[in-house]
N, C-alpha and C. Protein backbone atom coordinates (compact mmCIF):
# COMPACT_ATOMS: atom_id res chain seq x y z
N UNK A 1 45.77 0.76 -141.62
CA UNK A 1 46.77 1.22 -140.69
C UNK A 1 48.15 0.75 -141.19
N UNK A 2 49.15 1.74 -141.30
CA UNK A 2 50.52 1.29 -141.67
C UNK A 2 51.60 1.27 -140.34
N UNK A 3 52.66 0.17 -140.77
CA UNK A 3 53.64 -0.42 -139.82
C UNK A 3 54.58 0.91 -139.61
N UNK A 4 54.87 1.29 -138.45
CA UNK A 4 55.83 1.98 -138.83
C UNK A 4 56.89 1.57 -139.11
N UNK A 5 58.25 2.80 -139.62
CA UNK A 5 59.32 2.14 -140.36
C UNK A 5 60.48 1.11 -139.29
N UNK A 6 60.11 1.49 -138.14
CA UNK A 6 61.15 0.91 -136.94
C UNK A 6 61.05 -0.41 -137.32
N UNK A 7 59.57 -1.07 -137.40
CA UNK A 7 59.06 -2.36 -137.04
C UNK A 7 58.74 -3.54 -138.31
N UNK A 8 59.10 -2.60 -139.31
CA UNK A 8 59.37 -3.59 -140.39
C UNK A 8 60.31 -4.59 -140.95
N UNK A 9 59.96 -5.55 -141.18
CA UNK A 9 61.51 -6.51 -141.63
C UNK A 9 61.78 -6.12 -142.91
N UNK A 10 63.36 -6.23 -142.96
CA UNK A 10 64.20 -5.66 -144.20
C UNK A 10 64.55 -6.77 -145.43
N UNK A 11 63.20 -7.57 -145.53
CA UNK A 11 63.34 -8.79 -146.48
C UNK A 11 63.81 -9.62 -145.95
N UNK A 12 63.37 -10.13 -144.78
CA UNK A 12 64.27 -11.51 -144.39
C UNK A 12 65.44 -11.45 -143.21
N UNK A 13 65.76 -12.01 -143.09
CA UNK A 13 67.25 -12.51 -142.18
C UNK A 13 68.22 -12.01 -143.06
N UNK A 14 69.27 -10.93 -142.88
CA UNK A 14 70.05 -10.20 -143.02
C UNK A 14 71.25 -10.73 -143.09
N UNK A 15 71.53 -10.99 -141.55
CA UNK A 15 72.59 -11.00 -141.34
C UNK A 15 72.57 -13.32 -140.65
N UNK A 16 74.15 -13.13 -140.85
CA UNK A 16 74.14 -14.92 -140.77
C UNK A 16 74.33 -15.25 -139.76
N UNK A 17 72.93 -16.74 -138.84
CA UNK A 17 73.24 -16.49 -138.11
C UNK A 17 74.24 -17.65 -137.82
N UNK A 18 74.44 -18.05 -136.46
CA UNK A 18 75.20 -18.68 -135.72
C UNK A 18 74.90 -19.95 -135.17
N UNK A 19 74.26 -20.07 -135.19
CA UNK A 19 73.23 -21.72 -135.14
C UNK A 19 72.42 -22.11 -136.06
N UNK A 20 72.79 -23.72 -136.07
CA UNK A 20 71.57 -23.92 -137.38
C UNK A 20 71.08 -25.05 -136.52
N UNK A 21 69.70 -25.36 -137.25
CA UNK A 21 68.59 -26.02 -136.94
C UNK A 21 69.17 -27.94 -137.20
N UNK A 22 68.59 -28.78 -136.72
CA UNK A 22 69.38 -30.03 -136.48
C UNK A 22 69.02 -30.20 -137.94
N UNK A 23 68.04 -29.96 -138.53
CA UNK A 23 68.11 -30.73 -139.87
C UNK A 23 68.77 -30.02 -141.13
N UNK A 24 69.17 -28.61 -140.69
CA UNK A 24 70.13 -28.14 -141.30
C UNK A 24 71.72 -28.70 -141.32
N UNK A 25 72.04 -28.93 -140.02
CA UNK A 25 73.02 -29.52 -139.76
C UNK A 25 73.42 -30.91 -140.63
N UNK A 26 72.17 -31.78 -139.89
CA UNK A 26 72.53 -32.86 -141.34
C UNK A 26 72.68 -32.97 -142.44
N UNK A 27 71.65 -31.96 -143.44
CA UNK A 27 72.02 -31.60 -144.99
C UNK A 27 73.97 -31.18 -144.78
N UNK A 28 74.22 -30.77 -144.52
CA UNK A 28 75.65 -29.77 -144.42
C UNK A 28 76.43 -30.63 -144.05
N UNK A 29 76.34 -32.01 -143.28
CA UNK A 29 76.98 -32.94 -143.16
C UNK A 29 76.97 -33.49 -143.96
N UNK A 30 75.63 -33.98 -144.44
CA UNK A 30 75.60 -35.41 -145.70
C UNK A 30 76.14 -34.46 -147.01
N UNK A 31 76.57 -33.03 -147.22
CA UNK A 31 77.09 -32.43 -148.60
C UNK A 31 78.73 -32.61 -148.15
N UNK A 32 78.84 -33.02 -147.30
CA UNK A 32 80.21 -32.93 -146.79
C UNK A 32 80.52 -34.17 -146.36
N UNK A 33 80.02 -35.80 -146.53
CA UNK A 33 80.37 -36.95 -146.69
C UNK A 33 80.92 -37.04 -145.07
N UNK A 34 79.89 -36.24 -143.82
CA UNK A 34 80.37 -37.05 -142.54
C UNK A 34 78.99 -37.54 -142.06
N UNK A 35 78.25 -37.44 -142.58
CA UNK A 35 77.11 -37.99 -142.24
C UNK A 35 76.73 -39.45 -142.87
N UNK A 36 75.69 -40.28 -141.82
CA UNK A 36 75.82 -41.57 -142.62
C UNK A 36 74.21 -42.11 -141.36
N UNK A 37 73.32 -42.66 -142.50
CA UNK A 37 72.18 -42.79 -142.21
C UNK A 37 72.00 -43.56 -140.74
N UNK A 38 72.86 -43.98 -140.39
CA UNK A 38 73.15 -44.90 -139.14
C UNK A 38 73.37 -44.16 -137.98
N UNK A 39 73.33 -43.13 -138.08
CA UNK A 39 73.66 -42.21 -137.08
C UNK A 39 72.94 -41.84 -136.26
N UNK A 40 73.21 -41.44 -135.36
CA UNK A 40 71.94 -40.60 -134.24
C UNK A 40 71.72 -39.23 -134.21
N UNK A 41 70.93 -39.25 -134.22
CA UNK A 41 70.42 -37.03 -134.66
C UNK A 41 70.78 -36.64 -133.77
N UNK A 42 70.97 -37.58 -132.30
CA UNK A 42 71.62 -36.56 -131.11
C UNK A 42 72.76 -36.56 -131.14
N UNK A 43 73.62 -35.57 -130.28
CA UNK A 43 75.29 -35.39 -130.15
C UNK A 43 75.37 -35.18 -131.79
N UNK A 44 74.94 -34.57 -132.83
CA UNK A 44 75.71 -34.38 -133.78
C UNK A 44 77.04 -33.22 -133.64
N UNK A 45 78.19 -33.84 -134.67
CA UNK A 45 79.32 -32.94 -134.59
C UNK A 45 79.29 -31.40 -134.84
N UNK A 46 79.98 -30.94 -134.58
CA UNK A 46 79.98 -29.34 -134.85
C UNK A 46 80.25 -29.30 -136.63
N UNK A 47 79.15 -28.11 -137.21
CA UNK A 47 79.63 -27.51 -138.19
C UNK A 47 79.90 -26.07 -138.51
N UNK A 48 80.94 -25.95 -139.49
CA UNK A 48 81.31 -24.47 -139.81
C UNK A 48 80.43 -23.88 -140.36
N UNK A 49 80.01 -22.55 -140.13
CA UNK A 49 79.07 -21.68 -140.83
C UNK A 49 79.98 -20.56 -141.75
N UNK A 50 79.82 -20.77 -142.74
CA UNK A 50 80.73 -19.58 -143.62
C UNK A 50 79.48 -17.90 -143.83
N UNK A 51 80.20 -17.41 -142.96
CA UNK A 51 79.77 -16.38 -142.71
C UNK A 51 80.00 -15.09 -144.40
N UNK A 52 78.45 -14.61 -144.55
CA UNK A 52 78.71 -14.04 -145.98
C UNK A 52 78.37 -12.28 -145.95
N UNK A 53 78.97 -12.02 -146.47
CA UNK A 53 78.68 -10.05 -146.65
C UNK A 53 77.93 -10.17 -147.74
N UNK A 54 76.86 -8.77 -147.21
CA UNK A 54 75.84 -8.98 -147.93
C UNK A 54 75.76 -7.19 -148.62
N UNK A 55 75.82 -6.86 -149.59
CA UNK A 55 75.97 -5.47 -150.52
C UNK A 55 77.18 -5.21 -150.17
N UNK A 56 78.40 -5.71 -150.38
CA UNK A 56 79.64 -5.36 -150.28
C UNK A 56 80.22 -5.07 -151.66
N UNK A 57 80.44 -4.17 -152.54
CA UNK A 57 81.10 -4.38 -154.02
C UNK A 57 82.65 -3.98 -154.02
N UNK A 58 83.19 -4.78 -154.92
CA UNK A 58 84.34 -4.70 -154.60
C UNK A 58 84.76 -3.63 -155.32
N UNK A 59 85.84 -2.62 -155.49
CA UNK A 59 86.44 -1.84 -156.13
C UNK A 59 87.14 -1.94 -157.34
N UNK A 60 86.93 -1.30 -158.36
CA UNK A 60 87.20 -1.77 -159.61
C UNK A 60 88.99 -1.53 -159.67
N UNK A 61 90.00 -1.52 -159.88
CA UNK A 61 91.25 -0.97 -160.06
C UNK A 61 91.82 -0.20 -160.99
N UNK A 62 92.18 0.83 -161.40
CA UNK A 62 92.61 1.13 -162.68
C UNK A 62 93.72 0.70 -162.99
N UNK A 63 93.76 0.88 -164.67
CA UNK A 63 94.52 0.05 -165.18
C UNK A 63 96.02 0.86 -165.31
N UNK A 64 97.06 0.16 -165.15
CA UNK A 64 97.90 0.80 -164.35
C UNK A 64 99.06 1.06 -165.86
N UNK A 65 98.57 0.13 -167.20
CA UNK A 65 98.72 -0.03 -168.50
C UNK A 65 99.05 1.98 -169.14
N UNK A 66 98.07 1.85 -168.75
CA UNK A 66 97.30 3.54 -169.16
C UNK A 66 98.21 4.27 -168.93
């Protein structure tokens, strides 16, 4: 029996999301020198998510030389 096409995933998580998981959070802190082993996993600080486009190509320019 095949899935139909509605109900299939498109390779994964697509698009970026907006929350990350607490132990994500800490990696992303400790790469960013605010984290420190003494700490408490609760109340951690807010981090930025850099949001990424995904098949976007950029446009080549012509050369204006020519």
């Amino acid at each position: 029996m095949s899935l139909d096409k509605s109900l299939r995933t498109g390779g994964g998580l697509v698009r970026a999301r907006n929350v990350l998981k607490r132990h994500e959070r800490i990696e992303k802190l400790s790469t960013e020198d605010r984290w420190d082993e003494s700490q408490s996993v609760l109340g951690l600080p807010k981090t930025k998510i850099v949001k990424t486009t995904v098949g976007k190509k950029k446009k080549k320019k012509k050369d204006e030389e020519d």
